[in-house]
Protein backbone atom coordinates (compact mmCIF):
# COMPACT_ATOMS: atom_id res chain seq x y z
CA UNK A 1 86.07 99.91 104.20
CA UNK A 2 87.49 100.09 107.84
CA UNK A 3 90.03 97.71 109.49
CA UNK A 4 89.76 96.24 112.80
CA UNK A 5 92.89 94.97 114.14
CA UNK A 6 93.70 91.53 115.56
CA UNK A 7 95.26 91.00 119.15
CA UNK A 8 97.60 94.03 119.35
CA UNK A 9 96.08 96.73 117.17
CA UNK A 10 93.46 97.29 114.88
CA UNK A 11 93.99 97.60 110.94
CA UNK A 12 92.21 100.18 109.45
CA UNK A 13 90.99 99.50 105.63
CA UNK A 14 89.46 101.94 103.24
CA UNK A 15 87.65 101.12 100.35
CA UNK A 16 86.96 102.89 97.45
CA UNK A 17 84.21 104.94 97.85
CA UNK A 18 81.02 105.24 95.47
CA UNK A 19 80.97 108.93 95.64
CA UNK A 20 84.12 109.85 93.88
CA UNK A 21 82.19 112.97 92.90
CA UNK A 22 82.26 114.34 96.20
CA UNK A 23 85.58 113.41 97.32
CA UNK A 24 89.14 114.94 96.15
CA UNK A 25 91.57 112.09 97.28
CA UNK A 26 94.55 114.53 96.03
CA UNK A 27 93.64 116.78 98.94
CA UNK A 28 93.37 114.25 101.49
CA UNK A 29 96.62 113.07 100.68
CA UNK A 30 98.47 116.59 100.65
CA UNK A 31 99.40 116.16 96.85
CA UNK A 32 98.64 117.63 93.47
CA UNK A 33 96.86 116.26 90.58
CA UNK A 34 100.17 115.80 88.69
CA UNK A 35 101.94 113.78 91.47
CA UNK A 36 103.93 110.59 90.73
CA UNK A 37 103.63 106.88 92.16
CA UNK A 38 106.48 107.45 94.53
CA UNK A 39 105.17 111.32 95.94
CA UNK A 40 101.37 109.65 96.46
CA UNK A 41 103.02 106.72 98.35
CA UNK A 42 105.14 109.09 100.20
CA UNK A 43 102.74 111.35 101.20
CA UNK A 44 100.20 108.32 102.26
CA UNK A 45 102.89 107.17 104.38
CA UNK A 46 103.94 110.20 106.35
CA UNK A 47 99.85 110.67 107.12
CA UNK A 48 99.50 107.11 107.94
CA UNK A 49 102.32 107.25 110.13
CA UNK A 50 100.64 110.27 112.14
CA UNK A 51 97.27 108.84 112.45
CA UNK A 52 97.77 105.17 113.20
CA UNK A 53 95.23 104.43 115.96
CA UNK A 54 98.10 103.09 117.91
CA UNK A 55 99.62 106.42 117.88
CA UNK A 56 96.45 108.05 118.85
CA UNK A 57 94.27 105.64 121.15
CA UNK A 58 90.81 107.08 121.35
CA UNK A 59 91.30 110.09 119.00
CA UNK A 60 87.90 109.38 116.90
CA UNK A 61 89.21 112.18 114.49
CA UNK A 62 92.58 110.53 113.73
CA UNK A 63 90.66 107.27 113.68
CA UNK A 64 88.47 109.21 110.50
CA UNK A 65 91.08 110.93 108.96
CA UNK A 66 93.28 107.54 109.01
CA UNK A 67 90.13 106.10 107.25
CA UNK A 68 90.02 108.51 104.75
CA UNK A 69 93.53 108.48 103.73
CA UNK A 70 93.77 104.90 103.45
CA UNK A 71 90.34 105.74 100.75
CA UNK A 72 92.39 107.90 99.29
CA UNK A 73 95.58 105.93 98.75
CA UNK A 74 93.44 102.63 97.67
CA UNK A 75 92.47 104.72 94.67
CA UNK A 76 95.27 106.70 93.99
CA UNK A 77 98.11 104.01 94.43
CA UNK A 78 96.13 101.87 91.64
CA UNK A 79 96.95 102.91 87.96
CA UNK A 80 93.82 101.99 86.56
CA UNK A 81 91.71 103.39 89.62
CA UNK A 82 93.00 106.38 89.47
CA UNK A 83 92.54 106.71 85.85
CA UNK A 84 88.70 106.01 86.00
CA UNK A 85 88.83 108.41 89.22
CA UNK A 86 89.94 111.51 87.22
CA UNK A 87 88.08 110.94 84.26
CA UNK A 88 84.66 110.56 86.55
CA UNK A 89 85.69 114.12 88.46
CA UNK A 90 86.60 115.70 85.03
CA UNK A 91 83.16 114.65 83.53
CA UNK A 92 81.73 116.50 86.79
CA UNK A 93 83.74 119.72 86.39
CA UNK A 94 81.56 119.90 83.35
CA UNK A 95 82.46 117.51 80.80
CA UNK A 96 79.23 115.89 80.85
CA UNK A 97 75.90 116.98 81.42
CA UNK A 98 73.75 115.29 84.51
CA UNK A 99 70.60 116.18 85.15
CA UNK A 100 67.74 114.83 87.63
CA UNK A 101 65.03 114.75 85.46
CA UNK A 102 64.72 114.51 81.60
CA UNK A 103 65.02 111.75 78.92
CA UNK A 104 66.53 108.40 79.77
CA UNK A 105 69.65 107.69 77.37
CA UNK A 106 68.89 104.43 77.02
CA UNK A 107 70.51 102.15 79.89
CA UNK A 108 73.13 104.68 81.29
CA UNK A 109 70.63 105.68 83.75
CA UNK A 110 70.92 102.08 85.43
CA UNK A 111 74.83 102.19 84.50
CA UNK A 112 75.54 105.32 86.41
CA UNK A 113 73.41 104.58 89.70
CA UNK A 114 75.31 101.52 89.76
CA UNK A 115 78.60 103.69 89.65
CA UNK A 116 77.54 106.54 92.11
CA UNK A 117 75.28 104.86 95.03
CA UNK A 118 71.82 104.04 95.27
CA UNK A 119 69.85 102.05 93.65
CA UNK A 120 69.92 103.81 89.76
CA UNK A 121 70.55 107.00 91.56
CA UNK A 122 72.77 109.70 92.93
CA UNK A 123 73.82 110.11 96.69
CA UNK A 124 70.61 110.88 98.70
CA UNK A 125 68.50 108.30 96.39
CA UNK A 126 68.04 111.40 94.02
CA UNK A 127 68.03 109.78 90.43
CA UNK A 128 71.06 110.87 87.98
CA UNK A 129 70.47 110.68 84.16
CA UNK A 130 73.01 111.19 81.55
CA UNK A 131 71.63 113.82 79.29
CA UNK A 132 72.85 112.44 75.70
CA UNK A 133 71.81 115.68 73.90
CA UNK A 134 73.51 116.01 70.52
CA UNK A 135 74.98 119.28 70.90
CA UNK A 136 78.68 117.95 69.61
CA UNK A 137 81.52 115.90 71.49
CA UNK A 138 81.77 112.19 70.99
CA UNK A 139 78.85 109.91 70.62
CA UNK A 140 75.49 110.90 72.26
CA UNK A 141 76.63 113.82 73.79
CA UNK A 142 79.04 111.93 76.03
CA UNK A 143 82.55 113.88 76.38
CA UNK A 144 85.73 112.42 74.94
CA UNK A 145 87.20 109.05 76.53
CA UNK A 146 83.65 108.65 78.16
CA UNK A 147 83.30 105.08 76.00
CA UNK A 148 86.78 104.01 77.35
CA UNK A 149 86.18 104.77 80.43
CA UNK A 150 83.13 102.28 80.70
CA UNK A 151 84.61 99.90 78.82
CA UNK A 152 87.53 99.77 81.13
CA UNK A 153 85.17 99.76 84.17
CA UNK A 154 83.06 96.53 82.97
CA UNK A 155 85.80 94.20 81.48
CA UNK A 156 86.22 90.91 83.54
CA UNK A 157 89.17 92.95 85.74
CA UNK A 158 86.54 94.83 87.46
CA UNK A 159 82.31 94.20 86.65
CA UNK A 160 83.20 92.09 82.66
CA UNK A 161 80.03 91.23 81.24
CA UNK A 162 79.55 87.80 80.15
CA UNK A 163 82.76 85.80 78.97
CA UNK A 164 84.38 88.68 80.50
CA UNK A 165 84.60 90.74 77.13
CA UNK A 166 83.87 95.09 77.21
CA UNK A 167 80.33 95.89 78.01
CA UNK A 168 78.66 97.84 75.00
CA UNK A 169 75.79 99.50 76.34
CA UNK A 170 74.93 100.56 72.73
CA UNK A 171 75.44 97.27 71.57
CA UNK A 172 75.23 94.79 74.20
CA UNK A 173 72.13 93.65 76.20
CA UNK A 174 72.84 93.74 79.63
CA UNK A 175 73.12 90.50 81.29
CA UNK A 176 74.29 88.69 84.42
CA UNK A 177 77.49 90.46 85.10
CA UNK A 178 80.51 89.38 88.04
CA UNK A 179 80.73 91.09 90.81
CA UNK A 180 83.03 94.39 90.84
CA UNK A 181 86.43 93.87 92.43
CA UNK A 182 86.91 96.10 95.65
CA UNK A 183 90.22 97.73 96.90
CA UNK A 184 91.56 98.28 100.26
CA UNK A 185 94.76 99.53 101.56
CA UNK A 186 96.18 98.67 105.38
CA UNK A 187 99.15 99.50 106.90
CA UNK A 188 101.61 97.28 109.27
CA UNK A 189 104.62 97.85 110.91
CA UNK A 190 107.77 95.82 109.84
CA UNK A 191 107.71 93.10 112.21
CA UNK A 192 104.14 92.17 111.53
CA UNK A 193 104.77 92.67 107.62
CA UNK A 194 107.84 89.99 107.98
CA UNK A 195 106.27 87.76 110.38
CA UNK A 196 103.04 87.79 108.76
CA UNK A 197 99.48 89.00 109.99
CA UNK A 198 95.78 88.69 110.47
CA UNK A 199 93.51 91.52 109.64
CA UNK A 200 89.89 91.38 109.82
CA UNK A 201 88.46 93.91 107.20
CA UNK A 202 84.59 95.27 107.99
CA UNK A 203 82.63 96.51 104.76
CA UNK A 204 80.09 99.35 104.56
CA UNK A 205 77.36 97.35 104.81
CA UNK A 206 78.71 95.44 108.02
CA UNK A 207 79.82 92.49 106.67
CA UNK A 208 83.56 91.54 108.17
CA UNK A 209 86.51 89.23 105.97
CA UNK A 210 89.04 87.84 107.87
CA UNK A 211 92.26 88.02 105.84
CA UNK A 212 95.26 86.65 106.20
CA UNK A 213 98.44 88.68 105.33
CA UNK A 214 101.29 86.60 104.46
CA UNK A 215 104.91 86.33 106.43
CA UNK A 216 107.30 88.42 104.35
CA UNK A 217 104.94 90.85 102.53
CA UNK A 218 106.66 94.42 100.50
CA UNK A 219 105.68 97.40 100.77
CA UNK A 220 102.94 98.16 98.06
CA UNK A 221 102.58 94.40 97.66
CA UNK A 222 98.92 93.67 96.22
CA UNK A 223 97.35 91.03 98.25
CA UNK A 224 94.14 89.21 96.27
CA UNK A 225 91.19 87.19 98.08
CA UNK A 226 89.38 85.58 95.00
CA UNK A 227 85.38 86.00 95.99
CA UNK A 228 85.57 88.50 98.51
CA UNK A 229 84.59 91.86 96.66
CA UNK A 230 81.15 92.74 95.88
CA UNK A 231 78.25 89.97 94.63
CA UNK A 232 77.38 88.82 91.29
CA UNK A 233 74.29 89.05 89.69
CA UNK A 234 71.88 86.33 89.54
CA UNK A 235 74.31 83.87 91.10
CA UNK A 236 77.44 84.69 88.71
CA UNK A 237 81.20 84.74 90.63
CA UNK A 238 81.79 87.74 93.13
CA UNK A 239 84.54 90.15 92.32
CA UNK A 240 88.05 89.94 94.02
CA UNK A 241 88.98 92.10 97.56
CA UNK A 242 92.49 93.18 96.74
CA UNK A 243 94.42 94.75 99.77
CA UNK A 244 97.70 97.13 99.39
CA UNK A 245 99.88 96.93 102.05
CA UNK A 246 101.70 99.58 103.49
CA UNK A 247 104.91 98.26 105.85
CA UNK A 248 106.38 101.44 108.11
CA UNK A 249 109.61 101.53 108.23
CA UNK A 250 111.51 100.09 111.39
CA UNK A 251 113.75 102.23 113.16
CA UNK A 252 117.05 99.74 113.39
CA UNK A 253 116.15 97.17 110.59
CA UNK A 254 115.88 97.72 106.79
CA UNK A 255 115.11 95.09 104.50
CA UNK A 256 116.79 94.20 100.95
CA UNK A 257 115.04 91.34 98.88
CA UNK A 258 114.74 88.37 101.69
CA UNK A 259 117.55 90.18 103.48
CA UNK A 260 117.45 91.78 106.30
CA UNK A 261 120.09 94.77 107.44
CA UNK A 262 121.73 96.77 110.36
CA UNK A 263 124.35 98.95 111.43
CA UNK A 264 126.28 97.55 114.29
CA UNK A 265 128.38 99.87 115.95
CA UNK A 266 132.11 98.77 117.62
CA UNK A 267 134.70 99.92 119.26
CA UNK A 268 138.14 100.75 118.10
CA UNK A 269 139.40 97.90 119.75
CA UNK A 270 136.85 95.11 118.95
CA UNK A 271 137.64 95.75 115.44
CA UNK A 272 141.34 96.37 115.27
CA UNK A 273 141.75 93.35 117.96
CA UNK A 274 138.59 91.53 116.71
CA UNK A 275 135.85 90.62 118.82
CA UNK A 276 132.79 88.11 119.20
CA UNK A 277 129.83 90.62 119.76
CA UNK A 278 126.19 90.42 120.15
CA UNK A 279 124.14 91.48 117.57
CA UNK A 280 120.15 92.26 117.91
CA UNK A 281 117.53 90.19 115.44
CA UNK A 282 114.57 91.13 114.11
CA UNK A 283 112.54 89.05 117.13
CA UNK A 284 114.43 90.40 119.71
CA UNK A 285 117.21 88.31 120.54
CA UNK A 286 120.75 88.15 120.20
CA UNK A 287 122.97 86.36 117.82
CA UNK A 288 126.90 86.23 118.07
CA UNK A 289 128.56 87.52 115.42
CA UNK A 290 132.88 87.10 114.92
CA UNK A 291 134.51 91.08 113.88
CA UNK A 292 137.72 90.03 112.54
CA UNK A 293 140.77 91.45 113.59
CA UNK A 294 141.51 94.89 111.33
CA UNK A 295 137.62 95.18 110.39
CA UNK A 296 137.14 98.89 109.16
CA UNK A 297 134.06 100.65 109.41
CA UNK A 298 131.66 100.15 106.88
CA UNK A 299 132.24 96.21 106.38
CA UNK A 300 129.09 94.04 106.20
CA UNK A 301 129.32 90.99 107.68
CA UNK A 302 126.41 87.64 106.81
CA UNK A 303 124.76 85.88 108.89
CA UNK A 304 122.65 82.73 107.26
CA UNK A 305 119.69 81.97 108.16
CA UNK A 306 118.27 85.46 110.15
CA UNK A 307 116.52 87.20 107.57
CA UNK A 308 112.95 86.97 106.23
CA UNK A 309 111.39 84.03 105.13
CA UNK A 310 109.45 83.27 101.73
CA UNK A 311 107.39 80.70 100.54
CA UNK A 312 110.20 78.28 102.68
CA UNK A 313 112.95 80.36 101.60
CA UNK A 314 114.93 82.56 104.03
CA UNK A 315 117.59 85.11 103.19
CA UNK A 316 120.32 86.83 105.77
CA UNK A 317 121.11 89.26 108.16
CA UNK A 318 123.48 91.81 106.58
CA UNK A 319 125.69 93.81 109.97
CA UNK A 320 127.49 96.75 108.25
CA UNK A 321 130.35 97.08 111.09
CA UNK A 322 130.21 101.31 112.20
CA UNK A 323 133.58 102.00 114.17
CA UNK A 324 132.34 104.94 117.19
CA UNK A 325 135.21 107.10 118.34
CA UNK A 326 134.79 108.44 121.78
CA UNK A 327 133.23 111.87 122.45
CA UNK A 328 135.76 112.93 125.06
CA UNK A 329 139.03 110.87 126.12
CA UNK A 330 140.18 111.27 129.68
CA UNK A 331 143.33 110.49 131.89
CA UNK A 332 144.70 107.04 130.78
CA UNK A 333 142.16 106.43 127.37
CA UNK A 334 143.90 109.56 126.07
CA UNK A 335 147.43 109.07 127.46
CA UNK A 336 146.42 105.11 125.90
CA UNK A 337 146.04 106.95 122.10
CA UNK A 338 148.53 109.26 121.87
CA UNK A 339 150.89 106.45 122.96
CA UNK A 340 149.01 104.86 119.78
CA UNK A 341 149.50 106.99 117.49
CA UNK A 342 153.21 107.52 118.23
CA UNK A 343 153.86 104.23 117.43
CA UNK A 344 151.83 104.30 114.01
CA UNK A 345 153.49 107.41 113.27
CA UNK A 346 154.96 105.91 110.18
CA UNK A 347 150.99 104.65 108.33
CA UNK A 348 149.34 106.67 106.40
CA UNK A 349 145.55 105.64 105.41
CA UNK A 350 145.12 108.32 102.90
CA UNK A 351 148.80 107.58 100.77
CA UNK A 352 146.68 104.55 98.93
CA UNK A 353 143.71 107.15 97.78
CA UNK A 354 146.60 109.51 96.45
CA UNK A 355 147.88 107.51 94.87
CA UNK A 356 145.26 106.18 92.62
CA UNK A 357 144.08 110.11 92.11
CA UNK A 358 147.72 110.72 90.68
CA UNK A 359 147.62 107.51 88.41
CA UNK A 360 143.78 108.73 87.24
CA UNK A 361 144.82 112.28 85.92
C-alpha cells in the first residue's frame, strides 16, 4: 500500500505484501534474521529518513525503495507478522513441498491461493498445491508448526472463522469468514506527529482511505481504522487497516511523555545576573522565560501549558539552561574576566565534590 500525502507532502504506506515468498524484508531493511525490535526500527528509520519523497522530489527510485521499506517494516515491526513471515519463507526453503500439479490435500489448495495471490493460485495465476505426502513430519506431510501457523493466521485477529474461534481445515467446514486485517506503516516528522495529520492511504487495487492521524501520536504508536482492511465474505465485517507510525526526530525538540524539551543556551551573565530570555516553541514562536540569578548550566526550567496535547490534556516545555563560554575574549571582555576572577579568587566549585569523595572512602 502507497501513501499520498496531504497539502505539504505525500505519506507513503506499504502494505504487506501477498508474495512473502519472493520478498526478503531483512534485506531491504539492512538487518539480519536475528535482529531485535529496537535494530529493525532503527534501521527502518535511518532508510526512511534517506528516502522520504520530500528529501528526494521526483526521484521515482527513492519513491520505490521508500515503498518497499515501509513493506518491509509493516511486517517486521509486528510480532505476530513477522512470526507468520518466517515460518512461510522457512516452509519455502524446503520445509514443505509445493507443487503445480498433483493431488489436492483437501482444502489447502483454496487456503494457500488465498495466502499467496491469485485466485487459489501462486503469483502469475499458476495454481500452488500443498503436496500432503506421508513421507514423515507432522500431520499430512506438513512441516512442524505448519498447524499453528494457520491457526494463528485465521483467528478473529486476522481472517477468524465464524465466532472468531481457530479455523480447522481438517475439522472445520469452511464458512463465511471476516475480512483479513491489513498493515501499513507511514512516517511523519515531529511537528505533524504532535499537531496531528491527515494521510490518505491508496491500496493495490486503487481504492484510497482517508485517515486521520491523531495530534500527539508516539513513535511506533499503532493506529486502528475498524472496517478498512480487506472485505468479508458473503457480507460478514471487513478486517481492520492498522497504521504504524514512524515520527523523525526533530532537530531542537525532543519529547518526554506529553512533555516537550530543549536546550537553551545563555550567557555567563544572563545566568549569574539572571535574565528574562526568549525561548523558541514547538510552532514557531517565542515564549519568555525568567533565568534566575546564579542558574548553572544544566538546570531545567517548566513552562505550563507548551507541550503536547492529549485527549484535552497538555503537558510542558522542559528548557535545560546550557551556559556558552566565549570562543575567543578580546580587549575589554578579557581584561572584564580576569578582573572577575581576581575577585572570586577565594571560591572554589570543585571543594564541595571533594569533599563528599573524602567522606565516601
Amino acid at each position: 500500500m502507497t501513501a499520498a500525502g496531504n497539502d505539504e507532502q505525500q505519506e507513503e504506506v506499504s502494505v504487506a505484501g501477498q508474495d512473502w515468498l519472493e520478498k526478503d524484508f531483512y534485506a531491504t531493511l539492512g538487518v539480519d534474521k536475528s535482529a531485535t525490535a529496537a535494530d529493525i526500527k532503527k534501521a527502518y528509520r535511518k532508510k526512511a529518513r534517506t528516502l522520504h519523497p520530500d528529501a528526494n522530489p521526483g526521484d521515482a527510485a527513492a519513491e520505490r525503495r521508500f515503498k518497499e521499506v515501509g513493506e518491509a517494516y509493516a511486517v517486521l515491526s509486528d510480532a505476530q507478522e513477522r512470526q507468520q513471515y518466517d515460518a512461510v519463507r522457512a516452509m519455502a526453503g524446503g520445509g514443505a513441498r509445493f507443487t503445480s500439479g498433483g493431488g489436492s490435500a483437501g482444502g489447502f489448495e483454496d487456503l494457500l491461493g488465498g495466502l499467496f495471490g491469485a485466485a487459489g493460485g501462486a503469483p502469475g495465476g499458476q495454481r500452488v498445491r500443498f503436496d500432503t505426502g506421508r513421507g514423515g513430519g507432522a500431520a499430512g506431510g506438513m512441516p512442524p508448526g505448519f498447524e499453528d501457523l494457520l491457526s494463528g493466521m485465521f483467528t478473529q485477529g486476522g481472517a477468524g472463522g465464524p465466532g472468531g474461534g481457530a479455523y480447522d481445515p481438517y475439522s472445520a467446514s469452511r464458512g463465511p469468514r471476516r475480512g483479513a486485517d491489513v498493515s501499513a506503516t507511514t512516517t511523519l516528522d515531529f511537528v505533524r506527529a504532535v499537531q496531528g495529520s491527515t494521510v490518505t492511504l491508496r491500496g493495490a487495487d486503487g481504492r484510497e482511505v482517508t485517515a486521520r492521524i491523531p495530534a500527539g501520536v508516539r513513535d511506533g504508536q499503532k493506529i486502528r481504522l475498524r472496517g478498512k482492511g480487506q472485505s468479508g465474505d458473503h457480507g460478514t465485517p471487513a478486517g481492520d487497516l492498522v497504521i504504524t507510525v514512524t515520527v523523525l526526530p526533530h532537530p531542537v525538540f525532543t519529547r518526554t511523555g506529553n512533555d516537550l524539551r530543549l536546550t537553551l543556551p545563555v550567557t555567563f551573565p544572563e545566568a549569574a545576573l539572571g535574565a528574562d530570555v526568549d525561548c523558541p516553541t514547538l510552532d514557531g514562536s517565542t515564549v519568555r522565560v525568567k533565568v534566575p540569578a546564579g542558574t548553572p548550566s544544566g538546570r531545567t526550567l517548566r513552562v505550563r501549558g507548551r507541550g503536547v496535547t492529549v485527549a484535552g490534556s497538555t503537558g510542558d516545555l522542559l528548557v535545560t539552561i546550557s551556559v556558552v563560554v566565549p570562543q575567543r575574549l578580546d580587549g575589554a571582555a578579557r581584561s572584564a574576566v580576569e578582573q572577575f576572577r581576581t575577585a572570586t579568587a577565594g571560591e572554589d566549585p570543585r571543594a564541595d565534590l571533594l569533599a563528599r569523595i573524602t567522606a565516601a572512602g
